[in-house]
Protein backbone atom coordinates (compact mmCIF):
# COMPACT_ATOMS: atom_id res chain seq x y z
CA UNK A 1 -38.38 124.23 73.63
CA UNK A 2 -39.03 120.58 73.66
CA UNK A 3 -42.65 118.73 73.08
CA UNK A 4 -42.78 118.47 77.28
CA UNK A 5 -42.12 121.81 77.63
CA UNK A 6 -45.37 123.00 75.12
CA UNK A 7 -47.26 120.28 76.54
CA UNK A 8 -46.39 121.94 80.18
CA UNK A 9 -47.48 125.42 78.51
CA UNK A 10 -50.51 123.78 77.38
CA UNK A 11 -51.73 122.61 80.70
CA UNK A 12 -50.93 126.30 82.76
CA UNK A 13 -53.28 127.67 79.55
CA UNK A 14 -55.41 125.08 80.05
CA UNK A 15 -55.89 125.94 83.62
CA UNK A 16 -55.32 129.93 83.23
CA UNK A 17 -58.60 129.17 80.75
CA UNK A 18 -60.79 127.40 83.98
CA UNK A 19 -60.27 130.31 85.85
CA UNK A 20 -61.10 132.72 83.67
CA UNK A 21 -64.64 130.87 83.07
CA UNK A 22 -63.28 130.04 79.40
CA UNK A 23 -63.29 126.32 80.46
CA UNK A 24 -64.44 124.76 77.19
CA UNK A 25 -61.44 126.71 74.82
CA UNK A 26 -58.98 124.14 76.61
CA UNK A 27 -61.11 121.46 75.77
CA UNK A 28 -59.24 119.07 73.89
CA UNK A 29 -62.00 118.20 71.00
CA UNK A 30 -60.94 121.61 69.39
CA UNK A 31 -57.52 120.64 68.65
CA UNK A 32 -57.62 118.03 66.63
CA UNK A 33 -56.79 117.07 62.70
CA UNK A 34 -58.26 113.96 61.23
CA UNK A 35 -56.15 112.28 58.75
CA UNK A 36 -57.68 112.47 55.13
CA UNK A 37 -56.44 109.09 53.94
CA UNK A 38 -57.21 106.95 57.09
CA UNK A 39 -59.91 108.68 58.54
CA UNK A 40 -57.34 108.66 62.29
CA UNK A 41 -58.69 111.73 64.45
CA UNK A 42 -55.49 112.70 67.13
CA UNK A 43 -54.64 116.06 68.43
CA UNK A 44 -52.23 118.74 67.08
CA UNK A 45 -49.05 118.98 67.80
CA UNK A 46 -48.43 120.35 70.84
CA UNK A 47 -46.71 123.96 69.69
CA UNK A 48 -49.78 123.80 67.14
CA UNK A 49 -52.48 123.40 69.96
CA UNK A 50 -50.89 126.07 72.14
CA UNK A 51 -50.79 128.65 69.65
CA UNK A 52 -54.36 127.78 68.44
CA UNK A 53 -55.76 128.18 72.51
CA UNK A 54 -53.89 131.77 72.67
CA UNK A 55 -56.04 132.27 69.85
CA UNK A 56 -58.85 130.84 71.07
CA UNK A 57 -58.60 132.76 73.74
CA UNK A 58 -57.65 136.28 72.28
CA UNK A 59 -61.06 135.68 70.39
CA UNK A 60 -63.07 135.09 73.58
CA UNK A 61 -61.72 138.46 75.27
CA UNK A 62 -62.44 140.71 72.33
CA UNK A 63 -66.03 139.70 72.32
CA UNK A 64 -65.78 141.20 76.01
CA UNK A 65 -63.45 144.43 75.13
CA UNK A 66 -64.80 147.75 75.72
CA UNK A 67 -62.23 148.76 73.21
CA UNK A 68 -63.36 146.85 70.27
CA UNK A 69 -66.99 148.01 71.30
CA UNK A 70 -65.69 151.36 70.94
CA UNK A 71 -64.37 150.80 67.39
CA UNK A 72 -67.19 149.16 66.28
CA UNK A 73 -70.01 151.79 67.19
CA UNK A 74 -67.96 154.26 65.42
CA UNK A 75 -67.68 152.44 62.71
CA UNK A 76 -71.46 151.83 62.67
CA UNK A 77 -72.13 155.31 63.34
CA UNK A 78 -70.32 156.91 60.54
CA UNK A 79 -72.28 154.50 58.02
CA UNK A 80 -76.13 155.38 59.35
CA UNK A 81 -78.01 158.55 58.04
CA UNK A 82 -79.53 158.81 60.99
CA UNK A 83 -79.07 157.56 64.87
CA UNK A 84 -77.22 154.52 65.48
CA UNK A 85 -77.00 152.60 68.84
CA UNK A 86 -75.67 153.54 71.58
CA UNK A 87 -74.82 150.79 73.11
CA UNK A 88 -73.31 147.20 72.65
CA UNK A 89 -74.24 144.45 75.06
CA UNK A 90 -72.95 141.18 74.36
CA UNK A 91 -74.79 137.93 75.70
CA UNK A 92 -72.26 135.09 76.65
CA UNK A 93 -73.05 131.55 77.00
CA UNK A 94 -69.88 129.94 79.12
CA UNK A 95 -69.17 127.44 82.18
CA UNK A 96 -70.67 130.30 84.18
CA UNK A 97 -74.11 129.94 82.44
CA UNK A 98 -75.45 132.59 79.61
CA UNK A 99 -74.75 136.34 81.03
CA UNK A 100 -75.37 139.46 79.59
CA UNK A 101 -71.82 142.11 79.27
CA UNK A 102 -72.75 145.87 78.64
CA UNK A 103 -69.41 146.70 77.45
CA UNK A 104 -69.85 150.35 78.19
CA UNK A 105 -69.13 148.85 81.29
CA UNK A 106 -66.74 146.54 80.51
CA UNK A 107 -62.96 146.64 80.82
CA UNK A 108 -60.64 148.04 78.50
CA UNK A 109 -58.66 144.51 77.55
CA UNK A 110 -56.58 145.98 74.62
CA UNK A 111 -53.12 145.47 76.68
CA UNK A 112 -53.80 141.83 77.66
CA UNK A 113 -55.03 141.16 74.05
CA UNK A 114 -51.69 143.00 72.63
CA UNK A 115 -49.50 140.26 74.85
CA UNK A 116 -51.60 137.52 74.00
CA UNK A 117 -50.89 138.43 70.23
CA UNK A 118 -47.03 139.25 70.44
CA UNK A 119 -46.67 135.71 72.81
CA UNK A 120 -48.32 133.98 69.32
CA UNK A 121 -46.41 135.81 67.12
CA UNK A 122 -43.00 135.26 68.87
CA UNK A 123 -44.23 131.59 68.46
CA UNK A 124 -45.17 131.87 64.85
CA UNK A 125 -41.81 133.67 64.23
CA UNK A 126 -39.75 130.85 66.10
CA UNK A 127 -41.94 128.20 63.51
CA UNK A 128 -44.18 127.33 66.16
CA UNK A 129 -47.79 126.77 65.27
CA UNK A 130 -47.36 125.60 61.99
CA UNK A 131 -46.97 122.02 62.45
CA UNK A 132 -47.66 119.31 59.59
CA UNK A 133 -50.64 117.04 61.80
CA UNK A 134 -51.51 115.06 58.94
């Protein structure tokens, strides 16, 4: 793959991102390197900025993933004495405005966060992601 061909990647992400109300992860000010000896601010490199948005956005699910929710109040429960919560509701502040997610009601997103992690390790493995911006 070719610079054109990550920047095309970047923009179906970037779009994929809109419409799942994670607008502001494709905003370009969070993919950028500033240049220690000049001071120059410019975006990654494209295979860079792509992997860093999958990330991005693998982060922004899990907040939302009935799964991790799972894991997490059994982890908490096994470390009180005496009763934990019950419940995890998560309070999210995107382009759709702050909202509230009970994630006993929430979906299980595990799968979708498993192929968002093999696509960026298949890029990782191919060197992709690693690029020198400075």
């Amino acid at each position: 793959m070719d610079e054109e061909d990550f920047r095309a990647l970047i923009e179906l992400v970037a779009e994929e991102l809109t419409l799942s109300g994670a607008a502001d992860l494709a905003d370009e000010r969070h993919y950028t390197v500033t240049d220690l000896e000049t001071g120059e601010t410019k975006l990654s490199d494209p295979p860079k900025r792509l992997v860093e948005m999958l990330s991005a956005f693998e982060r922004y699910i899990a907040i939302q993933d009935r799964t991790v929710a799972e894991a997490s109040l059994a982890r908490i429960l096994g470390a009180v004495r005496n009763e934990g919560p019950t419940r995890v509701v998560v309070e999210l502040a995107d382009d759709r405005g702050p909202r509230e997610i009970n994630l006993a009601e929430a979906p299980d997103l595990a799968e979708v966060r498993h192929d968002i992690n093999h696509i960026i390790n298949r890029l990782m493995e191919d060197g992709f992601g690693y690029g020198d911006d400075t």
